[in-house]
N, C-alpha and C. Protein backbone atom coordinates (compact mmCIF):
# COMPACT_ATOMS: atom_id res chain seq x y z
N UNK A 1 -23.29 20.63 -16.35
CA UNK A 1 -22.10 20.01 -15.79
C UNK A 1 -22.03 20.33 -14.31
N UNK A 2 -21.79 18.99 -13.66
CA UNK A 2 -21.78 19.62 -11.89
C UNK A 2 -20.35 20.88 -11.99
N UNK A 3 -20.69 21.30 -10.36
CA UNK A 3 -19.67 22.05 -10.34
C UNK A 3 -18.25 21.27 -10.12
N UNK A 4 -17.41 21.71 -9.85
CA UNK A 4 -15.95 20.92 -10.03
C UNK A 4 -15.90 20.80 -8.47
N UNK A 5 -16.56 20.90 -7.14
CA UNK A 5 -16.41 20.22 -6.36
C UNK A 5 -17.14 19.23 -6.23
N UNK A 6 -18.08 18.87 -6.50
CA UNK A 6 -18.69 17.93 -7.00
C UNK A 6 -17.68 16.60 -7.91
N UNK A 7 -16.64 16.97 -8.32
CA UNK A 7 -16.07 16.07 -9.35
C UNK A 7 -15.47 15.12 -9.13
N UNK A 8 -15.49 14.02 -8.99
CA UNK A 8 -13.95 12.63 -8.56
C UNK A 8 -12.94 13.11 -9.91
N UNK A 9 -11.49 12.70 -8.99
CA UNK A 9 -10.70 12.84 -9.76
C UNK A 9 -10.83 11.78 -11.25
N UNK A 10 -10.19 11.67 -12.01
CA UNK A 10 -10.01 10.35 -13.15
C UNK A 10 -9.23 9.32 -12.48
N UNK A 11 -8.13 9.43 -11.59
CA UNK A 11 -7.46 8.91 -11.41
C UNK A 11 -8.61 7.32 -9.85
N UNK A 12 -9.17 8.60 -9.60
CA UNK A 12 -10.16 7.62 -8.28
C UNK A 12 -11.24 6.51 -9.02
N UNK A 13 -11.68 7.72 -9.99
CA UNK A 13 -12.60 6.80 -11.16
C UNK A 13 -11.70 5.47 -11.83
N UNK A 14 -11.01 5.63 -12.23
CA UNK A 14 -9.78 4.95 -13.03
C UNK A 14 -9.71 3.47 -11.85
N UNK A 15 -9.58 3.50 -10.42
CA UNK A 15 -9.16 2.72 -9.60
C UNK A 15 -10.44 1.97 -9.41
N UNK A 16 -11.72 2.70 -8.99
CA UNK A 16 -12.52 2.05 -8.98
C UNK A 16 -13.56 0.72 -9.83
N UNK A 17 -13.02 1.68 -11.12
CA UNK A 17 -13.81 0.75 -12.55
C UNK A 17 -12.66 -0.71 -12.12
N UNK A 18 -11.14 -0.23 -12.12
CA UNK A 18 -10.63 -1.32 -12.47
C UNK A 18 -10.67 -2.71 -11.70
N UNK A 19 -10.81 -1.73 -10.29
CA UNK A 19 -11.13 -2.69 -8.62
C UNK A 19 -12.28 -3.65 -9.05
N UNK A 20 -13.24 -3.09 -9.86
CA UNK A 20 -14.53 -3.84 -10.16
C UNK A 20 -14.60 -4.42 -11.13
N UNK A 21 -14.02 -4.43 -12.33
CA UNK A 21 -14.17 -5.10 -13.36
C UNK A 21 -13.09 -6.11 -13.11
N UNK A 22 -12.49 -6.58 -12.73
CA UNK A 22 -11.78 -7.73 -12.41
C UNK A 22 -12.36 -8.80 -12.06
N UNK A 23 -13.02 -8.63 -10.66
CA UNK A 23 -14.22 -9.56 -10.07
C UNK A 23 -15.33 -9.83 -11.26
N UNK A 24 -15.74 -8.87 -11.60
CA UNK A 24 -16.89 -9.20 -12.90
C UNK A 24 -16.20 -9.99 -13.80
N UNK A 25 -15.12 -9.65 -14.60
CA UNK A 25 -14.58 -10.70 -15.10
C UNK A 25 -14.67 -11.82 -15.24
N UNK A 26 -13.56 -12.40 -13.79
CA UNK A 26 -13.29 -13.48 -13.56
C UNK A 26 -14.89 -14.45 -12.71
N UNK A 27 -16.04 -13.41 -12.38
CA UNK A 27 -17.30 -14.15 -12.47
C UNK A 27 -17.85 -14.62 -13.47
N UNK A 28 -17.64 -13.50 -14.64
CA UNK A 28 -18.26 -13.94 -15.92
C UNK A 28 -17.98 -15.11 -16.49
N UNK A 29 -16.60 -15.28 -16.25
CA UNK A 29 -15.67 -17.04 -16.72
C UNK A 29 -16.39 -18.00 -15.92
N UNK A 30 -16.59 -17.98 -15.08
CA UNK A 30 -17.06 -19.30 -13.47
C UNK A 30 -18.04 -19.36 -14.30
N UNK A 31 -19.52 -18.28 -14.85
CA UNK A 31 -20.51 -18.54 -14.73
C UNK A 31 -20.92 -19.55 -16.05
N UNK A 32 -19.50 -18.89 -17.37
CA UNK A 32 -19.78 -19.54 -18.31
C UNK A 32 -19.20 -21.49 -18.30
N UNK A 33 -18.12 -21.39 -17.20
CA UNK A 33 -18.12 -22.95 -17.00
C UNK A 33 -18.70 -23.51 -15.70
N UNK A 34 -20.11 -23.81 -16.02
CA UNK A 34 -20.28 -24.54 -15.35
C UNK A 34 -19.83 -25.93 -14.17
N UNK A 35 -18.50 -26.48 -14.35
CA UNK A 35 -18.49 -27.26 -13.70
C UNK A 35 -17.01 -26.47 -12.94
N UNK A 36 -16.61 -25.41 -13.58
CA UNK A 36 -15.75 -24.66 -12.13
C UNK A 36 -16.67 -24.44 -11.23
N UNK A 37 -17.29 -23.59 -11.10
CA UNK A 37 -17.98 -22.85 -10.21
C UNK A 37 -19.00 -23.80 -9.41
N UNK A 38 -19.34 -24.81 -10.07
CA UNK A 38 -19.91 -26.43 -8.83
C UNK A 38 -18.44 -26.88 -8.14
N UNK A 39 -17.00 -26.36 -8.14
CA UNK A 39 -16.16 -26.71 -7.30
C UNK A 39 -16.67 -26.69 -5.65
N UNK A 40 -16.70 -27.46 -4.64
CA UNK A 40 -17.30 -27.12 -3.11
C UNK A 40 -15.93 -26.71 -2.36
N UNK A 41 -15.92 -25.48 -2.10
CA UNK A 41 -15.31 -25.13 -0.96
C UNK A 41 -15.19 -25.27 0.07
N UNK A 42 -16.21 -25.38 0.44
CA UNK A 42 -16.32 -25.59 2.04
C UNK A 42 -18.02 -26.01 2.39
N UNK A 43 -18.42 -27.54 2.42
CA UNK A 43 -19.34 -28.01 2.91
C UNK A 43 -20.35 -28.34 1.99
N UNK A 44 -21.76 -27.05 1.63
CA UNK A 44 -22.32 -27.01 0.51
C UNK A 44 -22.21 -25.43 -0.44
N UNK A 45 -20.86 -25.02 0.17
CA UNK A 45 -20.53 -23.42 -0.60
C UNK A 45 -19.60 -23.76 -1.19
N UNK A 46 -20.01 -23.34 -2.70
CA UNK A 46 -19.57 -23.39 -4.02
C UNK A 46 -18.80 -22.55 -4.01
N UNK A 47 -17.40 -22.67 -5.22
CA UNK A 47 -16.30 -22.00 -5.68
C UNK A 47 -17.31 -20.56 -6.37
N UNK A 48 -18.32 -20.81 -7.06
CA UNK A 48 -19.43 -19.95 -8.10
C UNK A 48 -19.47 -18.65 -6.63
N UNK A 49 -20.85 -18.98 -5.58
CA UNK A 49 -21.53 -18.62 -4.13
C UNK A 49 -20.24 -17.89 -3.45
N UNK A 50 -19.13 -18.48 -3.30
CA UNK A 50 -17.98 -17.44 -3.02
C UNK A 50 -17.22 -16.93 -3.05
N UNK A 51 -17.37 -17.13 -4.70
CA UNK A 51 -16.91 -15.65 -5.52
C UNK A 51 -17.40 -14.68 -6.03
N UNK A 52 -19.21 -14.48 -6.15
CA UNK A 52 -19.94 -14.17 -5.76
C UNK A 52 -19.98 -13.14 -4.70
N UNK A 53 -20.16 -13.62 -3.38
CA UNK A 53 -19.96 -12.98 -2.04
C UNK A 53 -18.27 -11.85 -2.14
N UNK A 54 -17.19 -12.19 -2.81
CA UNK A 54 -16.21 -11.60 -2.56
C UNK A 54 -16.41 -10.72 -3.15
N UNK A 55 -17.20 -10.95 -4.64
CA UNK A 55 -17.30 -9.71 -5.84
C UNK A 55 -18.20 -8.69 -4.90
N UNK A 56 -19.36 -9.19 -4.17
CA UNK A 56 -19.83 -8.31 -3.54
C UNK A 56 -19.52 -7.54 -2.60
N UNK A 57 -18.14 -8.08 -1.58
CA UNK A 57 -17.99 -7.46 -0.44
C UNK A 57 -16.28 -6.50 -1.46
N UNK A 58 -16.20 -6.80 -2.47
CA UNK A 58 -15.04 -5.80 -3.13
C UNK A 58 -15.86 -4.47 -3.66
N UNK A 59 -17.39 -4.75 -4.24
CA UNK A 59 -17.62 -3.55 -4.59
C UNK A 59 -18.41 -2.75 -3.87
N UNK A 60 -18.61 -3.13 -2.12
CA UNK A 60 -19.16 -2.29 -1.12
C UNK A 60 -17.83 -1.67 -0.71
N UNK A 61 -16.42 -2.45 -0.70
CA UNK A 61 -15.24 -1.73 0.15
C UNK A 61 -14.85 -0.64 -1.03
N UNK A 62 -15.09 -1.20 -2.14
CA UNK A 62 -14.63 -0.01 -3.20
C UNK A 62 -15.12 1.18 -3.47
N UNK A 63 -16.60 1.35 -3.23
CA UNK A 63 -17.59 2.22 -3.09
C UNK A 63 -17.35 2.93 -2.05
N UNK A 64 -17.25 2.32 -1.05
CA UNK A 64 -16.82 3.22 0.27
C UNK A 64 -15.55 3.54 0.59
N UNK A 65 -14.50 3.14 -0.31
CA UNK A 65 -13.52 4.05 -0.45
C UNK A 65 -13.57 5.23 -1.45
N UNK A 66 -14.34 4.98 -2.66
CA UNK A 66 -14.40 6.14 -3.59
C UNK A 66 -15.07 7.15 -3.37
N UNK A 67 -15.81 6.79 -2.61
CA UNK A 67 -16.72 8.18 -1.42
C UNK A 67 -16.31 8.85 -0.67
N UNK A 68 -15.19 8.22 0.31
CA UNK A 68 -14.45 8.69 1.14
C UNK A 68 -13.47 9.50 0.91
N UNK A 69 -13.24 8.67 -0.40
CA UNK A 69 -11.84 9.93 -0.83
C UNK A 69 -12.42 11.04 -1.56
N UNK A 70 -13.76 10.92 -2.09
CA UNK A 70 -14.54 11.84 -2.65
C UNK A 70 -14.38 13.06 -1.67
N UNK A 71 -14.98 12.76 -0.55
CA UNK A 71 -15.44 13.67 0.05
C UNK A 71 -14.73 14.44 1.38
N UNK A 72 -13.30 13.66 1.30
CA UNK A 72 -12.11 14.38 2.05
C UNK A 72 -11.27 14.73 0.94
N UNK A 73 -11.36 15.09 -0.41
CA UNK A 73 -10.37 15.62 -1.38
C UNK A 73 -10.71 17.18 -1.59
N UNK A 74 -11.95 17.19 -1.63
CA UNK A 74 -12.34 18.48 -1.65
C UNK A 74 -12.94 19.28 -0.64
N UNK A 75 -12.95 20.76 -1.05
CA UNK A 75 -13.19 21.77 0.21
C UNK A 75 -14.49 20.86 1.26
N UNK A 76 -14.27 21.81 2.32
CA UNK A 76 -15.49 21.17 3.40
C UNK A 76 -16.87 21.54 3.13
N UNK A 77 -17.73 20.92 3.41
CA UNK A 77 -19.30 21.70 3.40
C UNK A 77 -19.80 23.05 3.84
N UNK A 78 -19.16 23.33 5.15
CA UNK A 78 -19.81 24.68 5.12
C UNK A 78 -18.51 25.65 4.95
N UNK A 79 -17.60 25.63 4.01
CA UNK A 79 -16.76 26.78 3.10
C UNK A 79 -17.57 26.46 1.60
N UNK A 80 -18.00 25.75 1.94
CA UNK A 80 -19.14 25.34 0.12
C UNK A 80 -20.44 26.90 0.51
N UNK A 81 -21.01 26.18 1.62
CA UNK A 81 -22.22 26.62 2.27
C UNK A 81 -21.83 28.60 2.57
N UNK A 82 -20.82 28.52 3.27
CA UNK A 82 -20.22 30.00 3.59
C UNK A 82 -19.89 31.19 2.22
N UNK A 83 -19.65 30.15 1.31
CA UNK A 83 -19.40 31.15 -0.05
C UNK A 83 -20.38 31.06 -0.51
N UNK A 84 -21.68 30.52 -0.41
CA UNK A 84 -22.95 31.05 -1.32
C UNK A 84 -23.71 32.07 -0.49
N UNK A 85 -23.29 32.15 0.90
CA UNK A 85 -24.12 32.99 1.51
C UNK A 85 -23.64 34.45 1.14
N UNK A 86 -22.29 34.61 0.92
CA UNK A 86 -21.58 35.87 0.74
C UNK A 86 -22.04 36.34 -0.76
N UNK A 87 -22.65 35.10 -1.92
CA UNK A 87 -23.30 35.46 -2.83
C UNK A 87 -24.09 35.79 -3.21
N UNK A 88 -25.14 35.59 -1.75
CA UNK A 88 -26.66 35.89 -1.44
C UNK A 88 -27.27 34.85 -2.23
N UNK A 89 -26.70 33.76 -2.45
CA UNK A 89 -27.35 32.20 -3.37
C UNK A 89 -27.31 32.74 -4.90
N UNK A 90 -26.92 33.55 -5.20
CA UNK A 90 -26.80 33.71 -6.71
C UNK A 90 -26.08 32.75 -7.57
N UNK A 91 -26.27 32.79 -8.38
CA UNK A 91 -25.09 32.05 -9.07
C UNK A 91 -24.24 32.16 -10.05
């Protein structure tokens, strides 16, 4: 088991699955009807192509928020780094 700084909360986990499974979702529906997702939005980009692109740019912003908060929730790196030295790396 990692150590518990290592850990995301449930609650960050909890936000992220849900941020993402929505988009998957509502892709999974487009993909199974075919003639939504041939809707043209704009020119020769499909209703399918940019929802698609959104699912993708939701689960790069979501990722890089669940990292971020990852890694400003818990202690800093070198009070990580500073208490193993005082342990002599033992464990």
């Amino acid at each position: 088991m990692p150590p518990a700084s290592s850990q995301h909360s449930p609650r960050d986990t909890r936000v992220l699955v849900t941020v993402n499974a929505l988009p998957l979702a509502v892709g999974v529906l487009l993909s199974c009807s075919t003639p939504l997702g041939e809707i043209s939005v704009y020119g020769r980009l499909t209703l399918g192509i940019s929802w698609a692109l959104t699912q993708l740019v939701v689960l790069v912003g979501a990722t890089w928020w669940y990292e971020n908060r990852a890694a400003s929730s818990r202690e800093p790196a070198s009070a990580t780094t500073t208490a193993s030295r005082s342990n002599r790396g033992t464990w």
